[in-house]
N, C-alpha and C. Protein backbone atom coordinates (compact mmCIF):
# COMPACT_ATOMS: atom_id res chain seq x y z
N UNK A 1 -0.50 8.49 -10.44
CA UNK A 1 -1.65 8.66 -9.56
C UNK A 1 -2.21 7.31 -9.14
N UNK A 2 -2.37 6.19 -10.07
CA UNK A 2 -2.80 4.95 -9.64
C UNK A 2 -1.79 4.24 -8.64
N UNK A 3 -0.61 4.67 -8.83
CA UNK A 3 0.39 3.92 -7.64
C UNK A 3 -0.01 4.55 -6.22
N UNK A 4 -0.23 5.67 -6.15
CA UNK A 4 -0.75 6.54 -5.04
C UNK A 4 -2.10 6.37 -4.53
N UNK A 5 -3.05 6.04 -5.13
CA UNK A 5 -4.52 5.36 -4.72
C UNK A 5 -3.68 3.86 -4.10
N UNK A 6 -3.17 3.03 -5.13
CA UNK A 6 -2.83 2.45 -4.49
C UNK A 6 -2.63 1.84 -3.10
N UNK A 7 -1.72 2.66 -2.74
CA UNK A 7 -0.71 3.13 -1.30
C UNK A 7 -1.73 2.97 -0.45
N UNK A 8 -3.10 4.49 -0.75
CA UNK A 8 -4.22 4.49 0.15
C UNK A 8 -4.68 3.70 0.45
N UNK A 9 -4.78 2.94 -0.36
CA UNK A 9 -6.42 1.32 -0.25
C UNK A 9 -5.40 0.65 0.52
N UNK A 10 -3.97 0.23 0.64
CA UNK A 10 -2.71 -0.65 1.63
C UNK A 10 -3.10 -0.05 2.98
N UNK A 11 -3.19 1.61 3.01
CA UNK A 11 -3.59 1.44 4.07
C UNK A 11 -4.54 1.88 4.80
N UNK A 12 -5.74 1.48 4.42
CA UNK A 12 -7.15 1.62 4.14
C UNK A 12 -7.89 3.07 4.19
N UNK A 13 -6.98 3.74 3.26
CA UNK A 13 -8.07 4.99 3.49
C UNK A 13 -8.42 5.21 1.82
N UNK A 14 -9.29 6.09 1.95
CA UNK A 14 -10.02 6.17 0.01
C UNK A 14 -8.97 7.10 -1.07
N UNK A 15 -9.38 6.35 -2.13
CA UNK A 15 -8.46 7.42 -3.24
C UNK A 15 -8.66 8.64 -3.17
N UNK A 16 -9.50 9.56 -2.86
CA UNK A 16 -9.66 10.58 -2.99
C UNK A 16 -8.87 11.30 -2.04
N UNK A 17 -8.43 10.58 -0.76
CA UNK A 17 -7.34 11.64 -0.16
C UNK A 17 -6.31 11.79 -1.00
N UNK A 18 -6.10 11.81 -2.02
CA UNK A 18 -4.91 12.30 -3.44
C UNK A 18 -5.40 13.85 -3.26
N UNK A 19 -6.76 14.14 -3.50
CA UNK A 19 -6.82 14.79 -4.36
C UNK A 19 -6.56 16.27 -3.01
N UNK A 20 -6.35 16.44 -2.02
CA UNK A 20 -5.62 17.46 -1.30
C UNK A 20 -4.34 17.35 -1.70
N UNK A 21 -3.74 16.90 -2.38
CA UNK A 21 -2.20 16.67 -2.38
C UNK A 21 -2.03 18.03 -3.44
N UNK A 22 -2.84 18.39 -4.32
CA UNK A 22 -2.48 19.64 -4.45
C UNK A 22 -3.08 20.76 -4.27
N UNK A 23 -2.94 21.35 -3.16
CA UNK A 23 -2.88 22.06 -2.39
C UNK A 23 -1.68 22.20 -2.44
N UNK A 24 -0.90 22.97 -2.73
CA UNK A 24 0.65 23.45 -2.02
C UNK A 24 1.39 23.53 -0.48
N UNK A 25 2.17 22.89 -0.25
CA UNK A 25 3.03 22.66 0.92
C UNK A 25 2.48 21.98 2.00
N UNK A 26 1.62 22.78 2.55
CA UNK A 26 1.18 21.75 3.79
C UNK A 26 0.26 20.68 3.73
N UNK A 27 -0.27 20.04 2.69
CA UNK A 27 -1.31 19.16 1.89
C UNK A 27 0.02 17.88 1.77
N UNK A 28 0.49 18.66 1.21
CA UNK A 28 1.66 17.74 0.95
C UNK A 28 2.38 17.16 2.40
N UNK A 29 2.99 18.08 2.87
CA UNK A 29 3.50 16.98 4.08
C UNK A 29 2.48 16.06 5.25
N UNK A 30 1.38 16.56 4.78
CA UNK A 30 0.48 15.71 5.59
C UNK A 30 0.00 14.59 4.73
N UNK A 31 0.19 14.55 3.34
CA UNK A 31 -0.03 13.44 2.67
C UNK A 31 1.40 12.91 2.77
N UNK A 32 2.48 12.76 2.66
CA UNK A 32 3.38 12.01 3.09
C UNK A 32 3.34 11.61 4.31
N UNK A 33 2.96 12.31 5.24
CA UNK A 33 2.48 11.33 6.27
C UNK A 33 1.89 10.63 7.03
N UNK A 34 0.63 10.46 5.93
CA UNK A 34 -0.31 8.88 5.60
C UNK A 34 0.45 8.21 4.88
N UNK A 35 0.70 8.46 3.84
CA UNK A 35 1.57 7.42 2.97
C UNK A 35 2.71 6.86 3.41
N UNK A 36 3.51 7.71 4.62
CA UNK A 36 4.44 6.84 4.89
C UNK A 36 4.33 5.49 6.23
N UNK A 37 2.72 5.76 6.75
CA UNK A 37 2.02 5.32 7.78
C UNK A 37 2.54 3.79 7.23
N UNK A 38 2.45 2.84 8.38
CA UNK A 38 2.34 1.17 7.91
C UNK A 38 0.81 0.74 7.39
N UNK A 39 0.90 -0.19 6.18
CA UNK A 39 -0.42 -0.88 6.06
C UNK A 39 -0.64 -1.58 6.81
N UNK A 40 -1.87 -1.57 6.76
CA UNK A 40 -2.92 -2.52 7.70
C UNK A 40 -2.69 -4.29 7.79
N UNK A 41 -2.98 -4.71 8.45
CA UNK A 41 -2.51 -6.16 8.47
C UNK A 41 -3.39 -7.27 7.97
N UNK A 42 -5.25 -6.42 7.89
CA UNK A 42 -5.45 -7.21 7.98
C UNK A 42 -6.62 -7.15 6.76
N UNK A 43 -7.33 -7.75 6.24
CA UNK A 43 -8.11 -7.31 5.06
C UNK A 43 -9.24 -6.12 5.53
N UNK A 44 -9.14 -5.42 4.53
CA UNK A 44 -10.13 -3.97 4.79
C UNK A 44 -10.96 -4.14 3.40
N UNK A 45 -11.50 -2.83 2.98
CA UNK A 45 -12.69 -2.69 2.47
C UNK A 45 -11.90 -2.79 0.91
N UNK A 46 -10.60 -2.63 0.40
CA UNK A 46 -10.06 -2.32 -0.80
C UNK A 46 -9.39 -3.92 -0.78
N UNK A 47 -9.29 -4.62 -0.29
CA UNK A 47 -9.11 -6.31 -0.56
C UNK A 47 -7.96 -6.69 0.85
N UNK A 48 -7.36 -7.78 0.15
CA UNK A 48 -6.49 -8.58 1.56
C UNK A 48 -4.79 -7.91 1.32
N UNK A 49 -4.03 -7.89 2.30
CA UNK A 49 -2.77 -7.49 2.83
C UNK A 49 -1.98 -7.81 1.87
N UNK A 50 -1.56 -7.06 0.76
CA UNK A 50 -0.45 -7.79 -0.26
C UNK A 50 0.41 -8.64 0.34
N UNK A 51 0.72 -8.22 1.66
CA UNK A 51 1.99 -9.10 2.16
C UNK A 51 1.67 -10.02 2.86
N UNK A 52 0.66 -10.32 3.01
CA UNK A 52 -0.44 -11.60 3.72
C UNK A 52 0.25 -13.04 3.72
N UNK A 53 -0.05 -13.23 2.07
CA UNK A 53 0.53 -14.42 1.47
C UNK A 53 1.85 -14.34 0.26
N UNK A 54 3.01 -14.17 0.99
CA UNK A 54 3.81 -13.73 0.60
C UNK A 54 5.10 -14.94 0.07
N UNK A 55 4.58 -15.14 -1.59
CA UNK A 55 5.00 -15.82 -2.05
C UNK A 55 6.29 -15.73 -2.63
N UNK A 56 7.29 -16.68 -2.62
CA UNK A 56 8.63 -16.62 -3.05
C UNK A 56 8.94 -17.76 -3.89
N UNK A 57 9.69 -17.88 -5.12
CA UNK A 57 9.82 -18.72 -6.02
C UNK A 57 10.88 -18.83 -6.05
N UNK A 58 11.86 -18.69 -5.70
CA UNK A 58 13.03 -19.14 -5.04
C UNK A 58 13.14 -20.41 -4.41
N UNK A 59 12.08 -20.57 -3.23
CA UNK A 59 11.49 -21.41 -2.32
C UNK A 59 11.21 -22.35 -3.00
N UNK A 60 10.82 -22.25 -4.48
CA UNK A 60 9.79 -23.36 -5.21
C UNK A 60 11.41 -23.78 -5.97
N UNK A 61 11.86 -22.99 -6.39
CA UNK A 61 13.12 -23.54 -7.23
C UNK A 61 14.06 -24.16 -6.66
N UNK A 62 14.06 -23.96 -4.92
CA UNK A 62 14.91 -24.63 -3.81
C UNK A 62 14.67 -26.02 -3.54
N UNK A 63 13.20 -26.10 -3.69
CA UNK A 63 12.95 -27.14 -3.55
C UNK A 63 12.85 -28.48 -4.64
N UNK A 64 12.82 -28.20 -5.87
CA UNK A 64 13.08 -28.65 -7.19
C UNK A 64 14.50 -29.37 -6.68
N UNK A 65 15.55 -28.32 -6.41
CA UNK A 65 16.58 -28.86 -6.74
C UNK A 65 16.94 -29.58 -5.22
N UNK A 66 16.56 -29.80 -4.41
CA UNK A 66 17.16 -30.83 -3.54
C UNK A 66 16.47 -32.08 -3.95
């Protein structure tokens, strides 16, 4: 359930739209399709764009070794 609030706050809507999810059948495909919606780009009310500042350590270990 916390991975699924999650999801919501990515793409800015409140945890509590979970809680139609059970409802049987049609709750459900309409909650899959918020959840499968794109997140927001830009900071909203649940914090900033996980993918904002999108760090790679690879990059840091690439650069070590040249």
């Amino acid at each position: 359930m916390a991975l699924n609030v999650r999801r919501l706050h990515d793409i800015g809507k409140s945890g509590g739209y979970i809680f139609p999810n059970f409802i049987p059948i049609i709750s459900r495909v309409w909650y899959i399709v918020i959840v499968a919606t794109e997140g927001e780009y830009e900071t909203n009310n649940y914090g900033e764009d996980p993918k904002l500042d999108y760090y790679d350590e690879l990059d840091d270990i690439k650069k070590l070794n040249q």
